[in-house]
C-alpha atoms as a PDB file:
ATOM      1  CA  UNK A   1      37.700  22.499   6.732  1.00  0.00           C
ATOM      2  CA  UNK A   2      34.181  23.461   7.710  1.00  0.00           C
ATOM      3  CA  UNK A   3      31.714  23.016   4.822  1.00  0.00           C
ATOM      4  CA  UNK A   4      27.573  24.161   5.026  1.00  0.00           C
ATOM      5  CA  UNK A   5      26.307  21.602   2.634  1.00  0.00           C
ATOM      6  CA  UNK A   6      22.925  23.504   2.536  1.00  0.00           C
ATOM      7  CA  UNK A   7      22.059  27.266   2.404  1.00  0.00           C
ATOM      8  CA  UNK A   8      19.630  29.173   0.489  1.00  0.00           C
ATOM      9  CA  UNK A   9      20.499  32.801  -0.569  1.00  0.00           C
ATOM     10  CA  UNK A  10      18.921  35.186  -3.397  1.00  0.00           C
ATOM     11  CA  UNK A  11      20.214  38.115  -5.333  1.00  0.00           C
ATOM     12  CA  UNK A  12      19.681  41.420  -3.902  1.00  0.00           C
ATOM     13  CA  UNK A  13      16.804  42.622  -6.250  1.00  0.00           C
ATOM     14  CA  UNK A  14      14.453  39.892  -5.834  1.00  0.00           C
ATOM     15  CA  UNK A  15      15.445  38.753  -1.731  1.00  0.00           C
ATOM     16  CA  UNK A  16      12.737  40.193   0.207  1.00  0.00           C
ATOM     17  CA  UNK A  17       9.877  39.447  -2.503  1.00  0.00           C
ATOM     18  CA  UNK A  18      11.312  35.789  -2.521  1.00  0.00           C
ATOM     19  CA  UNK A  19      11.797  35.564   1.487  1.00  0.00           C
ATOM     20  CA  UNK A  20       7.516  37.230   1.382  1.00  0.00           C
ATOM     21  CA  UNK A  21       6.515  34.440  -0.579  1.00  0.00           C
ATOM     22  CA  UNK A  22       8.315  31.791   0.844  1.00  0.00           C
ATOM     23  CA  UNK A  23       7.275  32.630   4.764  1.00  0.00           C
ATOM     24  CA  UNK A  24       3.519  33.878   3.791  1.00  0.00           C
ATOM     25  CA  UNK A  25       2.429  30.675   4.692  1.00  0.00           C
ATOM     26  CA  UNK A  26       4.228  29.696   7.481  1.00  0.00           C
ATOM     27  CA  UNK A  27       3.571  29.854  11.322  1.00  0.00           C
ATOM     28  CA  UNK A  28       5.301  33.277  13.084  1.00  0.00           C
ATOM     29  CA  UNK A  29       8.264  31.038  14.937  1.00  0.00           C
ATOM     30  CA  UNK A  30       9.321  29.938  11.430  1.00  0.00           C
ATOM     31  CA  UNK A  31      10.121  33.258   9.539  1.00  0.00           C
ATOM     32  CA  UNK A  32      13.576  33.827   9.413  1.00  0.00           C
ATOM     33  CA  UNK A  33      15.726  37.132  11.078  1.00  0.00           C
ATOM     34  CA  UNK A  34      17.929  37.217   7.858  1.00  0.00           C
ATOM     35  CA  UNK A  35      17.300  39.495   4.646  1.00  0.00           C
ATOM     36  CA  UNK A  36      18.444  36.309   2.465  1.00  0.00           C
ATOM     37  CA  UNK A  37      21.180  38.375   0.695  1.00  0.00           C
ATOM     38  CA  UNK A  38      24.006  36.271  -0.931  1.00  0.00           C
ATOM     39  CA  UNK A  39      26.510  39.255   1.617  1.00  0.00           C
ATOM     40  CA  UNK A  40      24.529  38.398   4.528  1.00  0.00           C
ATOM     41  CA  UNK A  41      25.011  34.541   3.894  1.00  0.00           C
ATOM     42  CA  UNK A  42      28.753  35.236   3.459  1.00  0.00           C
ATOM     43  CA  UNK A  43      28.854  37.396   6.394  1.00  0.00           C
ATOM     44  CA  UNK A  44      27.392  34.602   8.677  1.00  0.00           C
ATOM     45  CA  UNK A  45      29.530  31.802   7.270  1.00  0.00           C
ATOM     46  CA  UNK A  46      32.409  34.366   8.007  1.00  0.00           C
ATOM     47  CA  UNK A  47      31.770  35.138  11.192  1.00  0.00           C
ATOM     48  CA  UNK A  48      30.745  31.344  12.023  1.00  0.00           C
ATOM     49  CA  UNK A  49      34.448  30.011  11.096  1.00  0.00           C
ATOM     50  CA  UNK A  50      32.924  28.196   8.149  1.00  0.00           C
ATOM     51  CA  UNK A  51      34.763  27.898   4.956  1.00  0.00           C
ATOM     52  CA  UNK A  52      32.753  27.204   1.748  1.00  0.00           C
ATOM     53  CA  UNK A  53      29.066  26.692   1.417  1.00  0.00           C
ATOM     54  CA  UNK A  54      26.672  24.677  -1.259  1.00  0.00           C
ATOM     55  CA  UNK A  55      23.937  27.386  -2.558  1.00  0.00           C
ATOM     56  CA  UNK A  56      21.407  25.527  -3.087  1.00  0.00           C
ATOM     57  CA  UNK A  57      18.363  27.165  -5.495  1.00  0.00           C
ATOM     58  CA  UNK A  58      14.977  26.187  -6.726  1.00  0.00           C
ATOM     59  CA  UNK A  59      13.670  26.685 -10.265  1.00  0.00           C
ATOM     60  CA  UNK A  60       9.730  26.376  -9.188  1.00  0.00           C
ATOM     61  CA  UNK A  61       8.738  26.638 -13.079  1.00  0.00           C
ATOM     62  CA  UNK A  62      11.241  25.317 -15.608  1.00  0.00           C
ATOM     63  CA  UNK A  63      11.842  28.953 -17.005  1.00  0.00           C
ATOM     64  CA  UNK A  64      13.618  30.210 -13.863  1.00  0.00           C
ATOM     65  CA  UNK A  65      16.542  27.624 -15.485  1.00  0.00           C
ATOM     66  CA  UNK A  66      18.065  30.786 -17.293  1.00  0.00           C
ATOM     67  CA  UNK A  67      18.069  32.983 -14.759  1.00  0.00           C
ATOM     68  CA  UNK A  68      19.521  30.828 -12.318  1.00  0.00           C
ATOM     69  CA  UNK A  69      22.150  29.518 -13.718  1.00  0.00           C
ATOM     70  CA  UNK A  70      23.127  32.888 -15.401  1.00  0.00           C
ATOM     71  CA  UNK A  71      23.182  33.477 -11.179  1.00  0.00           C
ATOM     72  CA  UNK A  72      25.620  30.542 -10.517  1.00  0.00           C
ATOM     73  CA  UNK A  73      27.725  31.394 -13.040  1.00  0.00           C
ATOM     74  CA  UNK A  74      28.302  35.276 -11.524  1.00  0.00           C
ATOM     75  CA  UNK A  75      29.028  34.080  -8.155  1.00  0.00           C
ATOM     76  CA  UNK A  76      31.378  31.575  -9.564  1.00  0.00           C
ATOM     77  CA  UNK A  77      33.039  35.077 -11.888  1.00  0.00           C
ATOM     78  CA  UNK A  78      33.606  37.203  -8.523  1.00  0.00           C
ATOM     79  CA  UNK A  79      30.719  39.513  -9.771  1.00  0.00           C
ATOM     80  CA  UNK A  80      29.546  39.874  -6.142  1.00  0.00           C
ATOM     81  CA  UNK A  81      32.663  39.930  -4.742  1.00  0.00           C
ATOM     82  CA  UNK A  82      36.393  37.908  -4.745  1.00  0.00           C
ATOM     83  CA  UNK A  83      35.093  36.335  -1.189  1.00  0.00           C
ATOM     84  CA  UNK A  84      31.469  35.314  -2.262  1.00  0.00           C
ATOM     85  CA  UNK A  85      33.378  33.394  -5.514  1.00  0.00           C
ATOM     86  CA  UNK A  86      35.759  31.774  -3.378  1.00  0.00           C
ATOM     87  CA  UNK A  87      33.326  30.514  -0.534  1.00  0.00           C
ATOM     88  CA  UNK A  88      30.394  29.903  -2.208  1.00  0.00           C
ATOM     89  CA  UNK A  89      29.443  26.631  -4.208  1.00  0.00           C
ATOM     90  CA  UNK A  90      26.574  27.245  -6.612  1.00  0.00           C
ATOM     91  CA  UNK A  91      24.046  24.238  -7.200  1.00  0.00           C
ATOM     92  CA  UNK A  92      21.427  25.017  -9.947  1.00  0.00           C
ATOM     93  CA  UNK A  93      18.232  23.969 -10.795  1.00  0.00           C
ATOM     94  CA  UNK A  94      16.596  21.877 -13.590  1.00  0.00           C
ATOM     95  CA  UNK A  95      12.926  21.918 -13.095  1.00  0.00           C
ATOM     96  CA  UNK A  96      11.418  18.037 -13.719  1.00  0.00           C
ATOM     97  CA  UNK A  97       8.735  18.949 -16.212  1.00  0.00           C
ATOM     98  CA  UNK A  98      11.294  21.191 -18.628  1.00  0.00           C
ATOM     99  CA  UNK A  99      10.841  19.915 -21.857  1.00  0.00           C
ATOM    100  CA  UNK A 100      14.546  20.356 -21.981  1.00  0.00           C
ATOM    101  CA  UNK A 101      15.718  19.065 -19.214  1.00  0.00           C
ATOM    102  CA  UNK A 102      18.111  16.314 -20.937  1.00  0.00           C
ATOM    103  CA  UNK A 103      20.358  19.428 -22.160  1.00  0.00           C
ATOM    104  CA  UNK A 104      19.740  21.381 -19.703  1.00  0.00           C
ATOM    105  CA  UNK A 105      21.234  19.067 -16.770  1.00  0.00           C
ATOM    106  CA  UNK A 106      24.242  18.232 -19.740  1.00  0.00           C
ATOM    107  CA  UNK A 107      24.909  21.580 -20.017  1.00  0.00           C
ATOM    108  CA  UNK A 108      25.099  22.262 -15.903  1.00  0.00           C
ATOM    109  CA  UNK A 109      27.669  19.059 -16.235  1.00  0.00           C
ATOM    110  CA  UNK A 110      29.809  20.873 -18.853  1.00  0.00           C
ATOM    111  CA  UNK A 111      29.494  24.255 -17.108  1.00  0.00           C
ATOM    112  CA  UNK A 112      31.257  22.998 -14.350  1.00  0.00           C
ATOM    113  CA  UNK A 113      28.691  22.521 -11.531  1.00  0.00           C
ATOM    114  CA  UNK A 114      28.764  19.603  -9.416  1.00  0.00           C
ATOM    115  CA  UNK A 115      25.136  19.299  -8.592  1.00  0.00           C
ATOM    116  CA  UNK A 116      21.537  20.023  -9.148  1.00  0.00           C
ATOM    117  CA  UNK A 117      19.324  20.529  -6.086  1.00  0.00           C
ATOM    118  CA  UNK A 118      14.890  19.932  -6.124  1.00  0.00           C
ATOM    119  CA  UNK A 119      12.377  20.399  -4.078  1.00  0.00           C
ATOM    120  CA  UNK A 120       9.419  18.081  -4.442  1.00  0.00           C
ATOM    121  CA  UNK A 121       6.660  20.527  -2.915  1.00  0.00           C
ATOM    122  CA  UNK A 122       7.854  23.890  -4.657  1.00  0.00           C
ATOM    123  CA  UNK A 123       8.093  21.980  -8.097  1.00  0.00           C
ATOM    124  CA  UNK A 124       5.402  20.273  -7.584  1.00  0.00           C
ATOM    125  CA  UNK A 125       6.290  16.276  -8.061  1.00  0.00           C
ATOM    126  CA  UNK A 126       6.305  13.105  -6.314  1.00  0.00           C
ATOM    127  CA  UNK A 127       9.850  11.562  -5.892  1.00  0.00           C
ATOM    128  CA  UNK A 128       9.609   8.488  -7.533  1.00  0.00           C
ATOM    129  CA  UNK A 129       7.441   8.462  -9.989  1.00  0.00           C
ATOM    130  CA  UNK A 130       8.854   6.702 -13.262  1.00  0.00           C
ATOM    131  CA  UNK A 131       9.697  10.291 -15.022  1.00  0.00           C
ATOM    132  CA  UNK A 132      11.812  11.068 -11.774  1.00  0.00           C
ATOM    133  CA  UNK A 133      13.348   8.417 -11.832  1.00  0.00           C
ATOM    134  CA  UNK A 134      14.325   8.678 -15.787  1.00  0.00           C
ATOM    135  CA  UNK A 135      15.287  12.192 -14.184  1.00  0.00           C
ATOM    136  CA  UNK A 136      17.899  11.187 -11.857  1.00  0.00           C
ATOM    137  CA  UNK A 137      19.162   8.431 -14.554  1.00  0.00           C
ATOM    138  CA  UNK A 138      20.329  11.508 -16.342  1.00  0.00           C
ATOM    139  CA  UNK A 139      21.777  13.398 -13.533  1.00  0.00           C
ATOM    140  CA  UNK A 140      23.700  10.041 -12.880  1.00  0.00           C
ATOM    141  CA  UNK A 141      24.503  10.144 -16.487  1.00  0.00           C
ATOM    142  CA  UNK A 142      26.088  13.094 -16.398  1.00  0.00           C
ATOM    143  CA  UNK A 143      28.094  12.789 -13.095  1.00  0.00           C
ATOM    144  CA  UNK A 144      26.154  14.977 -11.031  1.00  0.00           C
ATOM    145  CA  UNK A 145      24.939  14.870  -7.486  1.00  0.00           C
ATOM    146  CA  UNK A 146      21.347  15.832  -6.834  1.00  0.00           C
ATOM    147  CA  UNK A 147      20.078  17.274  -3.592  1.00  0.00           C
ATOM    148  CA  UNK A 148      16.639  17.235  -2.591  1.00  0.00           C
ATOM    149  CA  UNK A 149      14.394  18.111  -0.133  1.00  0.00           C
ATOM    150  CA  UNK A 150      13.102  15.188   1.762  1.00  0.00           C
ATOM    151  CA  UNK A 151       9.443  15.106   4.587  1.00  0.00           C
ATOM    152  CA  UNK A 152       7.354  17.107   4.807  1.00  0.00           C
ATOM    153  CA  UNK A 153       7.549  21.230   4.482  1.00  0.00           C
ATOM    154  CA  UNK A 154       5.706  23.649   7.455  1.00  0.00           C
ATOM    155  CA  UNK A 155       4.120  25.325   4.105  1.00  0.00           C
ATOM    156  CA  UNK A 156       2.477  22.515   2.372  1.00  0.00           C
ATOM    157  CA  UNK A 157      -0.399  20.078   3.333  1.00  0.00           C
ATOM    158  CA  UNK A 158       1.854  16.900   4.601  1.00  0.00           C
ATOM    159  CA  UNK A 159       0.945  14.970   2.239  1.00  0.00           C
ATOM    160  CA  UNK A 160       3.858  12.036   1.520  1.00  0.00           C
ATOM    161  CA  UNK A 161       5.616  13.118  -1.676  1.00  0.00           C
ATOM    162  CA  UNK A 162       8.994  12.663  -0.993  1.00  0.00           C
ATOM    163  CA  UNK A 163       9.402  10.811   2.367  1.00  0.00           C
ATOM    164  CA  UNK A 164      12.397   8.020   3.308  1.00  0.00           C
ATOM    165  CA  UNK A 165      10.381   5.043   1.894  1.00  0.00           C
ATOM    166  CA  UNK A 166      10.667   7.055  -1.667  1.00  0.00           C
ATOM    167  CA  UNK A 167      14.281   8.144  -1.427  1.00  0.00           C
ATOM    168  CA  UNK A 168      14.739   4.590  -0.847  1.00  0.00           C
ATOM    169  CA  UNK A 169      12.657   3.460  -3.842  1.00  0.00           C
ATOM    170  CA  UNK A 170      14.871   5.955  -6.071  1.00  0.00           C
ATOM    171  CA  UNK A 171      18.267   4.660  -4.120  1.00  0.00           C
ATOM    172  CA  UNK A 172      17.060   1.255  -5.526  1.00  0.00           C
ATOM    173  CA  UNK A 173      15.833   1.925  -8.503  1.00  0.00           C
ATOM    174  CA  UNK A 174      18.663   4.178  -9.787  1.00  0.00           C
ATOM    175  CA  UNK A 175      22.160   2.568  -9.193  1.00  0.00           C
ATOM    176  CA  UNK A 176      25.085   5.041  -8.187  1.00  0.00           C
ATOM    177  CA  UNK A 177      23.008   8.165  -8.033  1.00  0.00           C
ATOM    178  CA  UNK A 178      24.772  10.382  -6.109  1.00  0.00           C
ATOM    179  CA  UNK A 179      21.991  11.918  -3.181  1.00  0.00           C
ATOM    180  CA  UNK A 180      22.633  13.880  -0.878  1.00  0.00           C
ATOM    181  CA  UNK A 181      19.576  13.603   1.435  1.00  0.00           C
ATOM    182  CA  UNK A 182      18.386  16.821   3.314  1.00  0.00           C
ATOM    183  CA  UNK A 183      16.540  17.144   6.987  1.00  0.00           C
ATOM    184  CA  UNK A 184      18.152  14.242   8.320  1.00  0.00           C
ATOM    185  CA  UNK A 185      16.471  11.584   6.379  1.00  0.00           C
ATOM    186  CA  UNK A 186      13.071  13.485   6.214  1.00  0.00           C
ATOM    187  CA  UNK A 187      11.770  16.626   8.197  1.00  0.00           C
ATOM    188  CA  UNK A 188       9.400  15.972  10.993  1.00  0.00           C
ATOM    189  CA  UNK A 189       9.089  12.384   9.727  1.00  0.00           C
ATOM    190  CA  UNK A 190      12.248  11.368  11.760  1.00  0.00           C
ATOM    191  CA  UNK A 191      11.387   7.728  13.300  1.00  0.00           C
ATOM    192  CA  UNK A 192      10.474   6.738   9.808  1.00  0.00           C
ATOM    193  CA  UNK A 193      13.671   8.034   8.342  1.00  0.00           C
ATOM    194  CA  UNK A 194      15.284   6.369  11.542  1.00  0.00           C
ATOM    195  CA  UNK A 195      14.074   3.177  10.456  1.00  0.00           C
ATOM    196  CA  UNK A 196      14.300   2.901   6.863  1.00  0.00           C
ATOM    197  CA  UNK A 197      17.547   5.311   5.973  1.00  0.00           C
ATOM    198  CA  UNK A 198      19.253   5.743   9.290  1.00  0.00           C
ATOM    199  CA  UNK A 199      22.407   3.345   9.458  1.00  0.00           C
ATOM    200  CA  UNK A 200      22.179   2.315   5.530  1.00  0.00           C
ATOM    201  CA  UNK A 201      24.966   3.257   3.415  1.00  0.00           C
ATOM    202  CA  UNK A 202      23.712   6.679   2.051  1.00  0.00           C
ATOM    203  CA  UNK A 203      24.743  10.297   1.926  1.00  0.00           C
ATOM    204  CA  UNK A 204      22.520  12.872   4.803  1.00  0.00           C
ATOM    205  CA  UNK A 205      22.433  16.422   5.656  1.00  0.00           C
ATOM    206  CA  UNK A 206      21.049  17.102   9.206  1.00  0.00           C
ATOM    207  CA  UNK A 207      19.710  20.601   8.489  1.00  0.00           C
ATOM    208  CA  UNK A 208      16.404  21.616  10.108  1.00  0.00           C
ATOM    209  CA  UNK A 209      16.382  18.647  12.446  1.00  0.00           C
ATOM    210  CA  UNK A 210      18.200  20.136  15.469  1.00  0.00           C
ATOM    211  CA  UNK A 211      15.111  22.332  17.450  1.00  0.00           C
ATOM    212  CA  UNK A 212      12.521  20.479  15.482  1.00  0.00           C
ATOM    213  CA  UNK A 213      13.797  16.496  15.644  1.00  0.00           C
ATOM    214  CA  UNK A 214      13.400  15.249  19.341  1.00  0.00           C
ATOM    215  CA  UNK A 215      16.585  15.622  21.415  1.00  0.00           C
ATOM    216  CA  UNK A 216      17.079  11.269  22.235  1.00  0.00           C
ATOM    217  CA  UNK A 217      16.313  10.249  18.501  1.00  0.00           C
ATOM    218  CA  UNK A 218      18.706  13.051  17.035  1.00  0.00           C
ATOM    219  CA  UNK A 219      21.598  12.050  19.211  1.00  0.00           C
ATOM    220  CA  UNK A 220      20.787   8.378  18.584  1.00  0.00           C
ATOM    221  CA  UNK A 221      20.407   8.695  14.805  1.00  0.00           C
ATOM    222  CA  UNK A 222      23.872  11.262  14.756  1.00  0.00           C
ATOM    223  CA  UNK A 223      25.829   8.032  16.532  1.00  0.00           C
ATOM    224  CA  UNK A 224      24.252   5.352  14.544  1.00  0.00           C
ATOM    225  CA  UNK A 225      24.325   6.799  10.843  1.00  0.00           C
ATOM    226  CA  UNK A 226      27.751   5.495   9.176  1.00  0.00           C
ATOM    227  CA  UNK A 227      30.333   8.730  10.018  1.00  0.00           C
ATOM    228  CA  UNK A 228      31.617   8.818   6.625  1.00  0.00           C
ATOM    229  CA  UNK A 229      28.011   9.641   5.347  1.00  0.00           C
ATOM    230  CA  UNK A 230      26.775  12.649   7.690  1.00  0.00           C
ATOM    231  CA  UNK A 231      27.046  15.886   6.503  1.00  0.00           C
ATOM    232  CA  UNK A 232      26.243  19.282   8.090  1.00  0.00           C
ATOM    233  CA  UNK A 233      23.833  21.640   6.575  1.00  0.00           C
ATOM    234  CA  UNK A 234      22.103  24.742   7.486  1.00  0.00           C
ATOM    235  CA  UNK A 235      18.878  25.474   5.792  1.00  0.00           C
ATOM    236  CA  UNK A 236      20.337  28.812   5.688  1.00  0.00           C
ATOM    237  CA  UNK A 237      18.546  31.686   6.607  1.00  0.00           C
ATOM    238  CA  UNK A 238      15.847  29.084   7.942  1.00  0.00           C
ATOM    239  CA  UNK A 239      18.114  28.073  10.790  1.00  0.00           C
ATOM    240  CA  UNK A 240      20.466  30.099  13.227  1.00  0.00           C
ATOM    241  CA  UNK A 241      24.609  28.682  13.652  1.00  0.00           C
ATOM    242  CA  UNK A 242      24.343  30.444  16.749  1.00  0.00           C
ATOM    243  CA  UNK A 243      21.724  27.852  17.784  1.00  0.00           C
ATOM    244  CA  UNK A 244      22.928  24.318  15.834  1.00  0.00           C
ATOM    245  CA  UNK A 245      26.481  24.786  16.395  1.00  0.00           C
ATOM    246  CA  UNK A 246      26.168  24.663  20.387  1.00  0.00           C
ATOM    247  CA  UNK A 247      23.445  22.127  20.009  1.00  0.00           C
ATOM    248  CA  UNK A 248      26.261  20.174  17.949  1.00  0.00           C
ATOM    249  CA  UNK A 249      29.056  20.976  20.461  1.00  0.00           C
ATOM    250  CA  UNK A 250      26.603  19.824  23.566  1.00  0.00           C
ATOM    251  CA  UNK A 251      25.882  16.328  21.759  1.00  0.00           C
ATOM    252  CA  UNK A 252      29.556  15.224  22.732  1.00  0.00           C
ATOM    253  CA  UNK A 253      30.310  13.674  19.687  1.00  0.00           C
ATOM    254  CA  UNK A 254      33.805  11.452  19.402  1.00  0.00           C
ATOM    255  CA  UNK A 255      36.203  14.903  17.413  1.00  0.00           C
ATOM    256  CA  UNK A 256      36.920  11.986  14.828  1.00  0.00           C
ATOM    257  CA  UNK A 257      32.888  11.904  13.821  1.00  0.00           C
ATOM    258  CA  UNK A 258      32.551  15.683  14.402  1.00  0.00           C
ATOM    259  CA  UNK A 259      35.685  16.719  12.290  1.00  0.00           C
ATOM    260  CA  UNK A 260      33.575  14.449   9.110  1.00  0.00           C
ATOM    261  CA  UNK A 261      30.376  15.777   9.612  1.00  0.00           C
ATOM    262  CA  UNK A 262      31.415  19.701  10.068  1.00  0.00           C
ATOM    263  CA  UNK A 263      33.095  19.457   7.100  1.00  0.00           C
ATOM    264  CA  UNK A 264      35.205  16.396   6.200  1.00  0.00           C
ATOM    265  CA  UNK A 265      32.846  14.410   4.510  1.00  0.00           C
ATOM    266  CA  UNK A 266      31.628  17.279   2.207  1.00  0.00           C
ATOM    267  CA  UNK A 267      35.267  18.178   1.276  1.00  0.00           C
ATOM    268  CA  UNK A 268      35.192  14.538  -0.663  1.00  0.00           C
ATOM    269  CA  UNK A 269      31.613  14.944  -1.814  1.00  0.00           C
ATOM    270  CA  UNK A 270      32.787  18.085  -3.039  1.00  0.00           C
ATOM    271  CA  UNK A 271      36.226  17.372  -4.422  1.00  0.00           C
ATOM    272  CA  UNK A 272      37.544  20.259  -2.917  1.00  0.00           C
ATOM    273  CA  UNK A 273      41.418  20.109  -3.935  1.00  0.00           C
ATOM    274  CA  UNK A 274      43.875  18.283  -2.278  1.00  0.00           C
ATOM    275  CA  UNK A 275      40.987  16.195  -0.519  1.00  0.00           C
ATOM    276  CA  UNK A 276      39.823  13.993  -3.238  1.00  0.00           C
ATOM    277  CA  UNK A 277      36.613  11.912  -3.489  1.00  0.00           C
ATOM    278  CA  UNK A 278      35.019   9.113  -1.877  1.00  0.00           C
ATOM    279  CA  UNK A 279      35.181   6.231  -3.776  1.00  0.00           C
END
């Protein structure tokens, strides 16, 4: 099974507006080719011999909860198409400062959903800061994972709000949190992330880090990281498959440690059926 544990897509009404404002500040050789359509996401995973796909979406003020999880719950119906439903994993969002947060992550629990995902720079919070951490208590609470954004992000000042010395902080301070970590342990702060996460016993995603991490510290960190705890992700539309997947293939990596990150290890994070979880 081959499993993207990190794509972005957005409904058709709304996708170029969002893509505008996402890539207005970015340099030109970071805009995406893709419209950011939930078909053209499908398409690609299609076409790329993948076989399910997290969704992973933002709410950048708490009152975008409604709307995205109204969202999830259509992809998860079949409302944009039988293949969509069956393919694609919705992860909502539960913006820290909502005032309702405590229900609101309860009621993504008894929806269903496996996960929330955040973003430190788009919602505008520090990782972990005492209310974040109450935050992921309750996510723990309520047997969800929580995905996050970790280094810095091409559109924001780099300023260090959610780097690997914090993820470890939370890791410590917040006892069986499930995290999945994005960028490889932090984007474009990879020797630090090398250091402090690299080799410890917690969950990565290397999306973003192949074109952007250098070549010698990738392939070192992708052969020293524990194989039942890498995970591949996308960034979807922000990367290409048709550039990571031969980067992957070139790395020569043992096909036991390949066939877990392309897909194995996610099918357990996920619980996809007849798989089971991790322990």
């Amino acid at each position: 099974m081959r499993i993207d544990m990190h794509t972005h897509a957005f409904a058709d009404k709304i996708a170029a507006r969002a893509l505008e404002a996402i890539m207005a500040p970015m340099p030109p050789q970071y805009r995406t080719p893709y419209d950011g359509r939930l078909a053209t996401l499908v398409s690609q995973l299609k076409a790329n011999n993948f076989d399910r796909a997290v969704l992973c979406q933002i709410a950048t003020k708490p009152g975008q909860y409604g709307p995205i999880l109204e969202w999830s719950q259509a992809i998860r119906r079949g409302d944009f198409g039988e293949e969509a439903a069956s393919m694609i994993i919705p992860i909502p969002s539960v913006h820290p400062a909502d005032p309702d947060r405590e229900a609101r992550i309860a009621e993504v629990a008894k929806l269903g959903f496996k996960g929330v995902k955040l973003h430190p720079y788009f919602q505008r919070f520090t990782l972990d800061t005492p209310d974040l951490l109450d935050y992921f208590r309750i996510v723990r609470d309520n047997g969800l994972f929580v995905i996050s954004h970790i280094g810095y992000d091409i559109g924001f000042p780099f300023e260090d709000v959610c780097g690997p010395r914090r993820v470890a902080h939370v890791l410590e301070a917040v006892p069986d949190l499930r995290m999945m970590i994005a960028h490889f342990g932090g984007w474009l702060d990879w020797k630090e992330a090398s250091r402090i996460l690299i080799g410890a016993p917690v969950d990565i995603e290397i999306s973003m880090a192949i074109g952007f991490c250098e070549p010698d510290l990738f392939n070192d960190m992708l052969r020293r990281h524990p194989q039942d705890r890498l995970y591949f992700g996308s960034d979807w539309p922000w990367s290409q498959y048709g550039v990571t997947l031969p980067f992957l293939d070139a790395c020569g990596l043992d096909p036991a440690r390949k066939e877990a990150l392309m897909g194995g290890n996610a099918a357990r994070w996920l619980g996809e059926p007849g798989i089971g979880n991790r322990e």
